[in-house]
Protein backbone atom coordinates (compact mmCIF):
# COMPACT_ATOMS: atom_id res chain seq x y z
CA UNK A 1 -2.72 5.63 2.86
CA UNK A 2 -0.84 6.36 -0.13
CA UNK A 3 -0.94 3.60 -2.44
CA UNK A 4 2.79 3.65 -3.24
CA UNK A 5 3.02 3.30 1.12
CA UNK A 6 -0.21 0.52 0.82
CA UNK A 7 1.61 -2.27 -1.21
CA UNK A 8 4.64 -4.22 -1.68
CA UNK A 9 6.20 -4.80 -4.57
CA UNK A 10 8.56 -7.64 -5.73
CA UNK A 11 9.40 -8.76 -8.76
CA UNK A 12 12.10 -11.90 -10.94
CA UNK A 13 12.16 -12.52 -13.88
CA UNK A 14 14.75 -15.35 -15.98
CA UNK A 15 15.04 -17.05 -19.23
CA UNK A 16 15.36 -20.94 -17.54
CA UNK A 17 17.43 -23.44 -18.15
CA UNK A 18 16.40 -24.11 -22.14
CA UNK A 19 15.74 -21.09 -24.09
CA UNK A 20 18.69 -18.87 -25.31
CA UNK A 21 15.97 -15.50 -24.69
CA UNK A 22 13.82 -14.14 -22.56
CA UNK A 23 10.61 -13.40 -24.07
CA UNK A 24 9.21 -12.24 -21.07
CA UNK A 25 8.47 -8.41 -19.93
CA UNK A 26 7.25 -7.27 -17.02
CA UNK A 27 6.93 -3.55 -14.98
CA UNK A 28 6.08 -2.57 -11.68
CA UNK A 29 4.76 1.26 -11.17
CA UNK A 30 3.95 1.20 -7.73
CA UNK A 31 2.79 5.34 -7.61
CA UNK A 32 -0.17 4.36 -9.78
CA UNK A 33 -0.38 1.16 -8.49
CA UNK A 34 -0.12 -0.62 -11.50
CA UNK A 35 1.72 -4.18 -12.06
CA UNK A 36 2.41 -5.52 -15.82
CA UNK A 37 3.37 -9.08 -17.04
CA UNK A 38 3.97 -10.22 -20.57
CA UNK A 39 4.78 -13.46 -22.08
CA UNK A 40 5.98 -13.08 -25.81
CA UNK A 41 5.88 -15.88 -28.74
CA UNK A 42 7.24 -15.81 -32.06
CA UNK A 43 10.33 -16.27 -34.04
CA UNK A 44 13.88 -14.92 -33.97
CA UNK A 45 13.29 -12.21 -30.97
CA UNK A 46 9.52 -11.44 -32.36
CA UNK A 47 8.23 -12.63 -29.07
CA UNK A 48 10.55 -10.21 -26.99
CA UNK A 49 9.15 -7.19 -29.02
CA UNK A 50 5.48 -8.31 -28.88
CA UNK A 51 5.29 -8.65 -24.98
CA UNK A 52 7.52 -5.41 -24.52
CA UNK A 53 5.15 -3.52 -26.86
CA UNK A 54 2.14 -3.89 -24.69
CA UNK A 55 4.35 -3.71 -21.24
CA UNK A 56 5.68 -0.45 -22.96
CA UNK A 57 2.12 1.03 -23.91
CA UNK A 58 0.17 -0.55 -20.69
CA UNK A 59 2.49 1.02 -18.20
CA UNK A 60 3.14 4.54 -20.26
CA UNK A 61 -0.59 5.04 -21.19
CA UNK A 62 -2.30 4.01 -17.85
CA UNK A 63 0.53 6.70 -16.40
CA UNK A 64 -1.03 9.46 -18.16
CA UNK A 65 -4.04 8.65 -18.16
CA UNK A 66 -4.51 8.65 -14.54
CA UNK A 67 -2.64 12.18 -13.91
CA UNK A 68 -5.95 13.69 -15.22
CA UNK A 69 -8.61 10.74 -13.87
CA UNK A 70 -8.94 8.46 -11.19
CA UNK A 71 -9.77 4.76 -11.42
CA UNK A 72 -12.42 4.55 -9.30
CA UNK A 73 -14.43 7.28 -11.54
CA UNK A 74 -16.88 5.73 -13.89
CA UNK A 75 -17.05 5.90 -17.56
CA UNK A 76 -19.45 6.74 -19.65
CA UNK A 77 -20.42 2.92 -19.50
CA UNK A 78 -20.61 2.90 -15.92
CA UNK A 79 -17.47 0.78 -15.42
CA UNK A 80 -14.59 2.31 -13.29
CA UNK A 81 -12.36 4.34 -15.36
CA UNK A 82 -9.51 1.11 -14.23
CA UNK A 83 -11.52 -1.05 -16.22
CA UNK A 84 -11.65 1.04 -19.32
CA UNK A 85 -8.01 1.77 -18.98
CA UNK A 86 -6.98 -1.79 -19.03
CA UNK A 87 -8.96 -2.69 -21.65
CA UNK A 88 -9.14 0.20 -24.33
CA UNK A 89 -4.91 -0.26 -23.71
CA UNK A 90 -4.23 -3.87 -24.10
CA UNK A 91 -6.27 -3.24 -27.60
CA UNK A 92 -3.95 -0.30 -28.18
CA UNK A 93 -1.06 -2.60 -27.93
CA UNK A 94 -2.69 -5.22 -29.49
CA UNK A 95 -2.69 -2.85 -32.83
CA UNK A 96 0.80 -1.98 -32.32
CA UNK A 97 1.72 -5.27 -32.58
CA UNK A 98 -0.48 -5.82 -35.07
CA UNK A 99 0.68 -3.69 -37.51
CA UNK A 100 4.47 -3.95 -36.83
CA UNK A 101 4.10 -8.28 -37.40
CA UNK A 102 1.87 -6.99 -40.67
CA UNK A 103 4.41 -4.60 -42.64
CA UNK A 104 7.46 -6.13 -41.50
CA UNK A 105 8.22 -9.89 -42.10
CA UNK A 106 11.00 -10.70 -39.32
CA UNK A 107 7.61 -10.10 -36.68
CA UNK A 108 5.14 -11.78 -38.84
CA UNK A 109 3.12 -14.22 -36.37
CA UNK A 110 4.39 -12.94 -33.56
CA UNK A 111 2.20 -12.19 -30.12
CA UNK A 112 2.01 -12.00 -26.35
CA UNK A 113 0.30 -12.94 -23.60
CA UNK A 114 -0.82 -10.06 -20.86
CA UNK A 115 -1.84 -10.13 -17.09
CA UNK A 116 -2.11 -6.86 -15.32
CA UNK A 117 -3.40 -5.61 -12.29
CA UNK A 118 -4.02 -2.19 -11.25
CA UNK A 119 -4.30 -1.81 -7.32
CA UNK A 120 -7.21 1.16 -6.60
CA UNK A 121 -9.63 2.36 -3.72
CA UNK A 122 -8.78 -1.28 -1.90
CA UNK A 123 -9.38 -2.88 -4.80
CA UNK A 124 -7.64 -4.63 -8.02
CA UNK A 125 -9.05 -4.94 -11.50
CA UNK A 126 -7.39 -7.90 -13.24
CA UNK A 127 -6.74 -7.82 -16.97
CA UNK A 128 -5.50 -10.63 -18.65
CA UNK A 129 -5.40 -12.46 -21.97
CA UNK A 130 -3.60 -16.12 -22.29
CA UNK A 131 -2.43 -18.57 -20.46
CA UNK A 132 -0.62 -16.14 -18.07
CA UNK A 133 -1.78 -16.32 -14.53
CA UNK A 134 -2.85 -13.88 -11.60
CA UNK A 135 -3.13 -16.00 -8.02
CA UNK A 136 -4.31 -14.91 -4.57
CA UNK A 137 -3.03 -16.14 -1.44
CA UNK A 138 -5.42 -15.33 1.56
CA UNK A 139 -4.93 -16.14 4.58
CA UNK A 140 -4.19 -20.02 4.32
CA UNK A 141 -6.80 -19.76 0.76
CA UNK A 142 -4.13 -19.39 -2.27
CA UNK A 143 -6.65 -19.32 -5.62
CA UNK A 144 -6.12 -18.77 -9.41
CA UNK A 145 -8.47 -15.46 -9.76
CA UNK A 146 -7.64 -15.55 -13.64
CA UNK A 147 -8.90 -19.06 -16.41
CA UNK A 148 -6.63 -19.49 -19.07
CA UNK A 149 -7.54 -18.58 -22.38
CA UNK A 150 -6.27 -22.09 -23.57
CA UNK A 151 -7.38 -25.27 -25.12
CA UNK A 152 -6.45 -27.21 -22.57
CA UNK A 153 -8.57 -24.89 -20.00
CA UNK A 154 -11.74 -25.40 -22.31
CA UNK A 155 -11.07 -29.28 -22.85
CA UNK A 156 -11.09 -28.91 -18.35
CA UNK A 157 -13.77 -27.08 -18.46
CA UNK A 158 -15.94 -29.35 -20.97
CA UNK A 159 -14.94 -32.22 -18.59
CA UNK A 160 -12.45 -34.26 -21.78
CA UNK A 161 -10.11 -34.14 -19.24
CA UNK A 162 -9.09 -34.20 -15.80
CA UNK A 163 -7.18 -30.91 -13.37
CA UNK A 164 -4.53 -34.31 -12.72
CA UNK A 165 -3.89 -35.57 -16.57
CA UNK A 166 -3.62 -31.85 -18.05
CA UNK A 167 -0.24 -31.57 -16.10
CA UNK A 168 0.77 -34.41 -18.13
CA UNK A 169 -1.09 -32.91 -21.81
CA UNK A 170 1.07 -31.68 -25.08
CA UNK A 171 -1.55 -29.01 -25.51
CA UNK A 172 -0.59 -26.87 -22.68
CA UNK A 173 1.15 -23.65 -24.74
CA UNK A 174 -1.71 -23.64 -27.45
CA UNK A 175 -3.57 -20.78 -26.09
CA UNK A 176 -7.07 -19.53 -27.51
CA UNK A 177 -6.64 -15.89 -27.46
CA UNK A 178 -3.32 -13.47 -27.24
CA UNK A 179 -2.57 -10.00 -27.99
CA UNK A 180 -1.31 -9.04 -31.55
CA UNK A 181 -2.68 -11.87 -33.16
CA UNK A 182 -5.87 -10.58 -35.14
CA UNK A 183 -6.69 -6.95 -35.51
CA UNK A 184 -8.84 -6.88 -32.38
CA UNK A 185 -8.61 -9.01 -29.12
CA UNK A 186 -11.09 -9.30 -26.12
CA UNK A 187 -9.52 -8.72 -23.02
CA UNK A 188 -11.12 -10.58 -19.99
CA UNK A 189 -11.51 -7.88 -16.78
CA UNK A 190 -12.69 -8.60 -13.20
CA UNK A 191 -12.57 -6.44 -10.33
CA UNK A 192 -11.77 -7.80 -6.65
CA UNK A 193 -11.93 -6.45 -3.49
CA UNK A 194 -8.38 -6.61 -1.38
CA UNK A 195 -7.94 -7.06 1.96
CA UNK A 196 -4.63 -6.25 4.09
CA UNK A 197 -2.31 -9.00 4.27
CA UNK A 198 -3.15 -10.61 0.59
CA UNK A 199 -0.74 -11.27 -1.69
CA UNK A 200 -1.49 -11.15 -5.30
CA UNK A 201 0.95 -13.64 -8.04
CA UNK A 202 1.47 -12.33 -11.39
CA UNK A 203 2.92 -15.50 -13.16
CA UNK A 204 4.34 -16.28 -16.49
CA UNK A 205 3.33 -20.27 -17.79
CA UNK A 206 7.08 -21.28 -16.96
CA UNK A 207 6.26 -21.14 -13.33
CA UNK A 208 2.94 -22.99 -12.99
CA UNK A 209 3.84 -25.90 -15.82
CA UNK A 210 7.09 -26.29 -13.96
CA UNK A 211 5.36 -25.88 -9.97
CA UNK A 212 2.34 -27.40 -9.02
CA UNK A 213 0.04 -24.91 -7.77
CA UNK A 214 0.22 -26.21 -3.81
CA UNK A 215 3.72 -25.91 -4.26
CA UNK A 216 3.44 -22.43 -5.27
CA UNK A 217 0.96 -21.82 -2.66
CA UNK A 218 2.86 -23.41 -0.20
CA UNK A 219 6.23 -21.28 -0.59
CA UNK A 220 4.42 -17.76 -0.73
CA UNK A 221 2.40 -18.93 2.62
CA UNK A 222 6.11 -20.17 4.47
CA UNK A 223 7.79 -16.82 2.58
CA UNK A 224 4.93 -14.28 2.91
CA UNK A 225 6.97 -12.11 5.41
CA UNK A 226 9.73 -11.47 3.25
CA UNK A 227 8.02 -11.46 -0.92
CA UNK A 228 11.57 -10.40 -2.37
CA UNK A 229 12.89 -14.25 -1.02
CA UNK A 230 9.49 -15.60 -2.11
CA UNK A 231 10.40 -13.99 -5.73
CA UNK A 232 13.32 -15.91 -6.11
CA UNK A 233 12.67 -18.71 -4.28
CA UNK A 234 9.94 -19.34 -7.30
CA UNK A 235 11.84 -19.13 -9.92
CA UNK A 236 14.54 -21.27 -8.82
CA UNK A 237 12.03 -23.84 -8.25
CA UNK A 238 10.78 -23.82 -11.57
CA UNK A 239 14.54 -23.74 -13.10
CA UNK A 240 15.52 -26.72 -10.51
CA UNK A 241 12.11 -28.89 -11.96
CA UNK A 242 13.35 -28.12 -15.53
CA UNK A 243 13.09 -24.61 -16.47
CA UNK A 244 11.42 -25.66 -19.97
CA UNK A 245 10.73 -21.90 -20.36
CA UNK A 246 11.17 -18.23 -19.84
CA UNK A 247 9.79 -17.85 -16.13
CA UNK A 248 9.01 -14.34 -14.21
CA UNK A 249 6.83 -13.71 -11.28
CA UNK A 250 5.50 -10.46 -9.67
CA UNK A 251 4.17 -10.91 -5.97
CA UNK A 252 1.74 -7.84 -4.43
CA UNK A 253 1.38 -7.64 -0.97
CA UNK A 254 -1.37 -5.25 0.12
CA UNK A 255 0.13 -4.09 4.11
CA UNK A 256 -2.45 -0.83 4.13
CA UNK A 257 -6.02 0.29 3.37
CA UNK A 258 -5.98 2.78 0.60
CA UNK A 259 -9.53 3.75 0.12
CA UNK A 260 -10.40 6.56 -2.31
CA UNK A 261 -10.40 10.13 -0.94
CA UNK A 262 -14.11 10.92 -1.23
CA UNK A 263 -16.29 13.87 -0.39
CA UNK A 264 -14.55 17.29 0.51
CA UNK A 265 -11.13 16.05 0.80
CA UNK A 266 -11.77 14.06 -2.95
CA UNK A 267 -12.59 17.69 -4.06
CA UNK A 268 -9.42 19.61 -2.34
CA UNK A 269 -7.21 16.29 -4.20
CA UNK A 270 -8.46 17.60 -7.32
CA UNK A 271 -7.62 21.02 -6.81
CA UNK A 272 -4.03 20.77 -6.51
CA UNK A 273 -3.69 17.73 -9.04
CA UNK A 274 -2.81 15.12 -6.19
């Protein structure tokens, strides 16, 4: 199955009930598979340009890239080409951003967060750097499949404090690593096998601060037969417990095997550019 015809795509996105922007970008490319989600941070509008840079260069690169290779091919590393493409472009945007907050004042400081996932030979490899979130609901089994780069995520996993009080900590925006920051970042990159019927959350931090996680869970398992509904039903829940902050959410659902063409009919693909 094509994997435009394989998945599902929904997306929301909306400043909240505080801030005056949205600082958020996201993109959805469903012919390629490919799902981006950005959460900016800086002054003035910095924050909007940072995350729209590397939304802008993720979606536009991986594009082009993948009109001449395929994802599941291996580099010369021996990772899948999807890897490489996630990574080797979040650092491309990373020196965009770089640069711009470097020779022009009104950016100076300014960065983003990035999750992406790109959908491939029933399988997803999961980019991400910050404190935004990729989730997994399975079956009844919804799971965080990304760690924040955060303090508060190393002072949970160092045991100074508990899953329960860090819903109640100051330190929950300080993250530990974001793109555009320093003139090279390391982008975190796993690769998980789908199966029909999951659904896969993109989330900015102004869901999950504002939802508890079984709440979350909870509405995409009631909603998971209709994800536009589950979309919006999200945010509103995270504007109606406060909206402190820019929220957007992009929900995946795989409803179709799309395994890699292999052998002969890999080769007759190739031919005619499909």
């Amino acid at each position: 199955m094509r994997i435009e015809h394989a998945l599902e795509i929904a997306s929301q996105t909306h400043p909240g009930r505080v801030r005056a922007h949205n600082e958020d970008s996201l993109s959805c490319e469903p012919s390629c598979g490919l799902v981006v989600l950005a959460d900016g941070m800086g002054g003035y509008n910095a924050g909007e340009v940072a995350s729209g840079i590397t939304v802008s260069v993720l979606t536009t690169e991986i594009k082009h890239s993948l009109q001449s290779v395929r994802p599941e091919d291996k580099d010369e590393d021996g990772e899948d080409v999807a890897v490489s493409l996630l990574r080797e472009n979040v650092q491309k945007a990373n020196a965009s951003i770089f640069h711009a907050a470097q020779s022009q004042p009104q950016y100076a400081g300014m960065g983003t967060t990035v999750v992406a996932g790109l959908f491939y030979d029933n399988r997803v490899a999961v980019a991400h750097v910050g404190d935004s979130r990729v989730y997994r609901l399975r079956g009844d089994d919804f799971e965080a499949v990304t760690r924040d780069h955060s303090l508060l995520q190393e002072q949970i996993d160092s045991g100074m404090i508990s899953k329960e009080d860090a819903r109640l900590s100051r330190n929950k925006n300080l993250v530990t690593r974001a793109v555009g920051i320093d003139a090279n970042v390391t982008t975190e990159v796993h690769v998980h096998e789908v199966e029909v019927g999951d659904i896969y959350l993109l989330c900015s931090d102004g869901l999950n601060d504002m939802v508890e996680d079984d709440k979350i869970g909870g509405t995409l398992h009631a909603l998971r037969s209709n994800i536009s509904l589950a979309a919006d039903q999200l945010v509103k829940m995270a504007n109606d417990n406060g909206g402190r902050d820019n929220v957007s959410v992009i929900l995946v659902k795989v409803k179709g095997d799309f395994a890699a063409p292999r052998g002969v009919m890999a080769k007759l693909l190739s031919w005619f550019g499909k």
